[in-house]
N, C-alpha and C. Protein backbone atom coordinates (compact mmCIF):
# COMPACT_ATOMS: atom_id res chain seq x y z
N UNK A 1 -4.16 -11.85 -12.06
CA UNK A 1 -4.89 -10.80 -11.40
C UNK A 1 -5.09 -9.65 -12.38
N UNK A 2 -6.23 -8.68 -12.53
CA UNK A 2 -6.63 -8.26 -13.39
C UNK A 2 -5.92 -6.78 -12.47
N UNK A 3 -5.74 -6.03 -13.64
CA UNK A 3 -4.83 -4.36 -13.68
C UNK A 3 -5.36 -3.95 -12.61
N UNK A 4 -7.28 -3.75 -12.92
CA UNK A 4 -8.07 -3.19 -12.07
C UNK A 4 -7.86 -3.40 -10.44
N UNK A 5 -7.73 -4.84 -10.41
CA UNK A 5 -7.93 -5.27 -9.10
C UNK A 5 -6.39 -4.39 -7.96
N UNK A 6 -5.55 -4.84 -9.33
CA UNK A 6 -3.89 -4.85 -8.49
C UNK A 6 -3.80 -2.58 -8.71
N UNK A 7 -4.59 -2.13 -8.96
CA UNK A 7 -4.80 -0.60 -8.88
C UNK A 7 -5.49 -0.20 -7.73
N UNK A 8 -6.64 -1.03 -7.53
CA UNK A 8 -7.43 -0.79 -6.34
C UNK A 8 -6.05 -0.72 -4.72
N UNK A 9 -5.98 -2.07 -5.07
CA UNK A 9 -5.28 -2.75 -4.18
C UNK A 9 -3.87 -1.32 -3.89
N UNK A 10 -3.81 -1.20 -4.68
CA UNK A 10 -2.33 -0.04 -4.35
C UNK A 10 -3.08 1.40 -3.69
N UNK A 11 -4.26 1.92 -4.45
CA UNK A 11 -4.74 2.78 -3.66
C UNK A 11 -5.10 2.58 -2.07
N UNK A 12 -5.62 1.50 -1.94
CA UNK A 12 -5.88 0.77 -0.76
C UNK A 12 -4.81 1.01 0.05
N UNK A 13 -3.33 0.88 -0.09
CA UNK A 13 -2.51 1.21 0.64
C UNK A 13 -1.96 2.06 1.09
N UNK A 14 -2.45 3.19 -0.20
CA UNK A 14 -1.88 4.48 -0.58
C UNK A 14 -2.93 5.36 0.91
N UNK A 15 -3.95 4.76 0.80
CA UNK A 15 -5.25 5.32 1.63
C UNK A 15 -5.40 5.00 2.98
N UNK A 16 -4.73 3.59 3.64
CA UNK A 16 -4.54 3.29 4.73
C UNK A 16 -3.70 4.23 5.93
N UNK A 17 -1.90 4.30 4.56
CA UNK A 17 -0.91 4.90 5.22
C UNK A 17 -1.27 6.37 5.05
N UNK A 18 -2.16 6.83 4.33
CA UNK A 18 -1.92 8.43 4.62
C UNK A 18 -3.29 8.62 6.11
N UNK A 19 -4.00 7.73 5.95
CA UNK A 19 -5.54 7.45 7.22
C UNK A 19 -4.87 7.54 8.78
N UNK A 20 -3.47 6.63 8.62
CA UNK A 20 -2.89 5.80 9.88
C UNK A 20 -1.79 7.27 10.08
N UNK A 21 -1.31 7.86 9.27
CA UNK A 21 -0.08 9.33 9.57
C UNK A 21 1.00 9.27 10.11
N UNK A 22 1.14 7.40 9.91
CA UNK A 22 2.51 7.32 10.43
C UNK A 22 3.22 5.89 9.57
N UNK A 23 4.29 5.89 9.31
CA UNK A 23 4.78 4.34 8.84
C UNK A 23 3.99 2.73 9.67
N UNK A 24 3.24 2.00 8.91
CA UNK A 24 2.68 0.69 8.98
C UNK A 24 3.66 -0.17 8.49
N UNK A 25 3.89 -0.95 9.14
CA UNK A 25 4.64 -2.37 8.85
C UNK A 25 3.87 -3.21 8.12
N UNK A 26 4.76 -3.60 7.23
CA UNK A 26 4.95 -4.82 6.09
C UNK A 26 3.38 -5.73 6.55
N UNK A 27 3.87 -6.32 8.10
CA UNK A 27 3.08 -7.16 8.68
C UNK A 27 1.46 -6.54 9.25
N UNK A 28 1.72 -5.18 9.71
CA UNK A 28 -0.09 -4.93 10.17
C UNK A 28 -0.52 -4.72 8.68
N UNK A 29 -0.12 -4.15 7.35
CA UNK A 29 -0.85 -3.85 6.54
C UNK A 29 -1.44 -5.38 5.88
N UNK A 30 -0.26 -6.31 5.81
CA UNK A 30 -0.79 -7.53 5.05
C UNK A 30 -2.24 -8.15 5.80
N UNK A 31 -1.89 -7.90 7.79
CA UNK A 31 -2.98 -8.96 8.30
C UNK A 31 -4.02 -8.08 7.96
N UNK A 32 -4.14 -7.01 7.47
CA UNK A 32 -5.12 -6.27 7.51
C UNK A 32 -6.02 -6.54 6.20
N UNK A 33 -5.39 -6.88 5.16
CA UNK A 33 -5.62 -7.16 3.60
C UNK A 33 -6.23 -8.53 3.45
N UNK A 34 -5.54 -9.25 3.98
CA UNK A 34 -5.74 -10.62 4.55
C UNK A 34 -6.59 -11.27 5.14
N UNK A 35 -6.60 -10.48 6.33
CA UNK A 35 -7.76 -11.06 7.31
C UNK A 35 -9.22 -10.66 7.23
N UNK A 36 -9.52 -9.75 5.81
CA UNK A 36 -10.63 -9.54 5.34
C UNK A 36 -10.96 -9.96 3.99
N UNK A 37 -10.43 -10.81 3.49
CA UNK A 37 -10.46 -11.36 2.28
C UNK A 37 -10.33 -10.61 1.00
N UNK A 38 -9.40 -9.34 0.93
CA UNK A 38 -9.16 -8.30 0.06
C UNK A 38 -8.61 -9.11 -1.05
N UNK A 39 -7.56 -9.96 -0.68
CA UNK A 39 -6.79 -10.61 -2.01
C UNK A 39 -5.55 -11.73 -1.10
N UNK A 40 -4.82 -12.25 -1.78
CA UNK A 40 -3.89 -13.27 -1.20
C UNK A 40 -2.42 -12.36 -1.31
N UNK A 41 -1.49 -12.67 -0.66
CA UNK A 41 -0.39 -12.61 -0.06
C UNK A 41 0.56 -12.08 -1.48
N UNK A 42 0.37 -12.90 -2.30
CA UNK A 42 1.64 -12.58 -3.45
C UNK A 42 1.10 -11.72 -3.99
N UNK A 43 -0.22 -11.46 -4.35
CA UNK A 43 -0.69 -9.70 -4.88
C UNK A 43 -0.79 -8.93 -4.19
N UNK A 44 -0.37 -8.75 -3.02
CA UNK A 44 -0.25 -7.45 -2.39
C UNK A 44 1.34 -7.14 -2.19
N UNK A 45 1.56 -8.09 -2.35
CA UNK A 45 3.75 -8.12 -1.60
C UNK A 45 3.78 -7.19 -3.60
N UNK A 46 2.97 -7.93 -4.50
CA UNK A 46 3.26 -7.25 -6.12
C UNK A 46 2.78 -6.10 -6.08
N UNK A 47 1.72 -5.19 -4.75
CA UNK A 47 1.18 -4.23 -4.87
C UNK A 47 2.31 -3.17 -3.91
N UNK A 48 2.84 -3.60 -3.17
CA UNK A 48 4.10 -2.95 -2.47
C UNK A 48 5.51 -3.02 -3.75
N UNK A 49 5.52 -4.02 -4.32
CA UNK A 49 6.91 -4.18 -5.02
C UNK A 49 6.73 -2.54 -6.08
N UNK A 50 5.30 -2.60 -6.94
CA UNK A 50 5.18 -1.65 -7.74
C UNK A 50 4.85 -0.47 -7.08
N UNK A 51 4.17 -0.15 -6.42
CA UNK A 51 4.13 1.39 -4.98
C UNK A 51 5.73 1.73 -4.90
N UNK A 52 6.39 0.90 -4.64
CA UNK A 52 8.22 1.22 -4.27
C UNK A 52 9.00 1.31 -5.81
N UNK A 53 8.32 0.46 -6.25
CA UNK A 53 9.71 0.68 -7.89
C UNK A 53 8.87 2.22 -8.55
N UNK A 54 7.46 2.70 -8.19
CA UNK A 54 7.09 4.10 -8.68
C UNK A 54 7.30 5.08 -7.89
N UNK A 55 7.95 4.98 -7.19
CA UNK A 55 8.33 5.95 -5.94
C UNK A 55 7.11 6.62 -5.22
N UNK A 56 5.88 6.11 -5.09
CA UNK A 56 4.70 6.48 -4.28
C UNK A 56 5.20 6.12 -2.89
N UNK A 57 5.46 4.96 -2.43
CA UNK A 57 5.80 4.47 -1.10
C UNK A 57 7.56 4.67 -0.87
N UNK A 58 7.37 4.57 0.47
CA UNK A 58 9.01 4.70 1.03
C UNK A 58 9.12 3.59 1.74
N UNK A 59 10.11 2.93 1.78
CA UNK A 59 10.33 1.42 3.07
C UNK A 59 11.75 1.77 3.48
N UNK A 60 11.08 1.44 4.79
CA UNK A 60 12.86 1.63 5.69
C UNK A 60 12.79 0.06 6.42
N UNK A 61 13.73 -0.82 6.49
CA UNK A 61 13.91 -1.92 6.84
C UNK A 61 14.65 -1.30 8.42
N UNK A 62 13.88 -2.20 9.17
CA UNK A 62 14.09 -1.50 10.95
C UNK A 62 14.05 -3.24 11.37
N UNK A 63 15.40 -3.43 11.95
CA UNK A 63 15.95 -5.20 12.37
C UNK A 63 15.23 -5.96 10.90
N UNK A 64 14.26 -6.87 11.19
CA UNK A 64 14.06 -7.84 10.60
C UNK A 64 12.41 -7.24 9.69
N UNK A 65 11.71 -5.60 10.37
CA UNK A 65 10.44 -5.15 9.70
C UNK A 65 10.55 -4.02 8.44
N UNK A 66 9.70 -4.19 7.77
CA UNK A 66 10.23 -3.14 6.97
C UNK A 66 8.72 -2.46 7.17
N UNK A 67 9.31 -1.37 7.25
CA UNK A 67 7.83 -0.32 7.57
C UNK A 67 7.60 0.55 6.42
N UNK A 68 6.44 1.22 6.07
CA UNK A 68 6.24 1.23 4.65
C UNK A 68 5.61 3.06 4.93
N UNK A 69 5.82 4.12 4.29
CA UNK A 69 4.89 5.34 4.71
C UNK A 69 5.33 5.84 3.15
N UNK A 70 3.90 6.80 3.30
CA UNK A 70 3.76 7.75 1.28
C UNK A 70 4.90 8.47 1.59
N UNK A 71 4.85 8.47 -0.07
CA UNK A 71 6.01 9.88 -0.10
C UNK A 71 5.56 11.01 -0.77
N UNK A 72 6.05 12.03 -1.05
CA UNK A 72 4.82 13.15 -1.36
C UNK A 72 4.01 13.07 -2.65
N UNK A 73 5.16 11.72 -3.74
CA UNK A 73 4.43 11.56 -4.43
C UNK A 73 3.36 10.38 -4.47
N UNK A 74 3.06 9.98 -3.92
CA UNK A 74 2.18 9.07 -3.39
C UNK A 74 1.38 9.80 -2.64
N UNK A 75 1.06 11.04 -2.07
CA UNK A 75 -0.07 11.86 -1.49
C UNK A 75 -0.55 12.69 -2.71
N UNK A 76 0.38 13.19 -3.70
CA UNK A 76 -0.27 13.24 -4.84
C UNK A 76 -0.87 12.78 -5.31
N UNK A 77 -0.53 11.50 -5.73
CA UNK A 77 -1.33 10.15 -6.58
C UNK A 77 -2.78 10.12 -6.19
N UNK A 78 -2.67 9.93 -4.46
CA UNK A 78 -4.08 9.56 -3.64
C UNK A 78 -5.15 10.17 -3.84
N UNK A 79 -4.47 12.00 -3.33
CA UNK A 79 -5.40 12.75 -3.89
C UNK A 79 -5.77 12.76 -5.42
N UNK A 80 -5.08 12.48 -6.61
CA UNK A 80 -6.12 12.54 -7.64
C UNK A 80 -6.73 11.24 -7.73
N UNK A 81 -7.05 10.48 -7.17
CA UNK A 81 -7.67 8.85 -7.37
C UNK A 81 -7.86 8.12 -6.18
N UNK A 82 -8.20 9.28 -5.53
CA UNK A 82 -8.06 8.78 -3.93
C UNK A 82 -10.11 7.84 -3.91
N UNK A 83 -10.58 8.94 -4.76
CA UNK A 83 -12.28 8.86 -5.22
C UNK A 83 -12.81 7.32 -5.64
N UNK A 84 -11.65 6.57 -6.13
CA UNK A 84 -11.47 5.40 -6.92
C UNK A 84 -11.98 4.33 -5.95
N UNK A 85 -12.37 4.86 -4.44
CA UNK A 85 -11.95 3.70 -3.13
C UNK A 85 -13.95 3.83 -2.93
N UNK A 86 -13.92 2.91 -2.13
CA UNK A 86 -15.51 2.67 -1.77
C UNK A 86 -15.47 2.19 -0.55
């Protein structure tokens, strides 16, 4: 998968959860990525792994979901490259 694509793809998330103003689960964001033919399953789980190891995203594991919301530095990020989205 090309840089470009797996950058989009993180803003994409970055842009959902600050749209939605509340923590999205693991599971509505994927069917959402998914069920519109954005990209497949293992590049987006790689677009959450790197969002969390850069400290943009936060995950709190709740029973068996892990729910995913920005953190302030990830509303930073958005806003400067938020423009990047179409």
């Amino acid at each position: 998968m090309s840089t470009d694509a797996l950058t989009l793809y993180k803003l994409m998330i970055l842009y959902m959860l600050d749209k939605a103003g509340f923590a999205l689960s693991n599971t509505q964001i994927t069917e959402f990525f998914l069920g519109r033919g954005y990209t497949n399953y293992f590049s987006l789980q790689e677009a959450f792994h790197d969002l969390i190891d850069s400290k943009l995203l936060l995950a709190e594991q709740i029973r068996n979901t892990t729910y995913y919301q920005l953190s302030s530095s990830g509303k930073e990020t958005l806003s400067y490259f938020g423009n990047r989205i179409t």
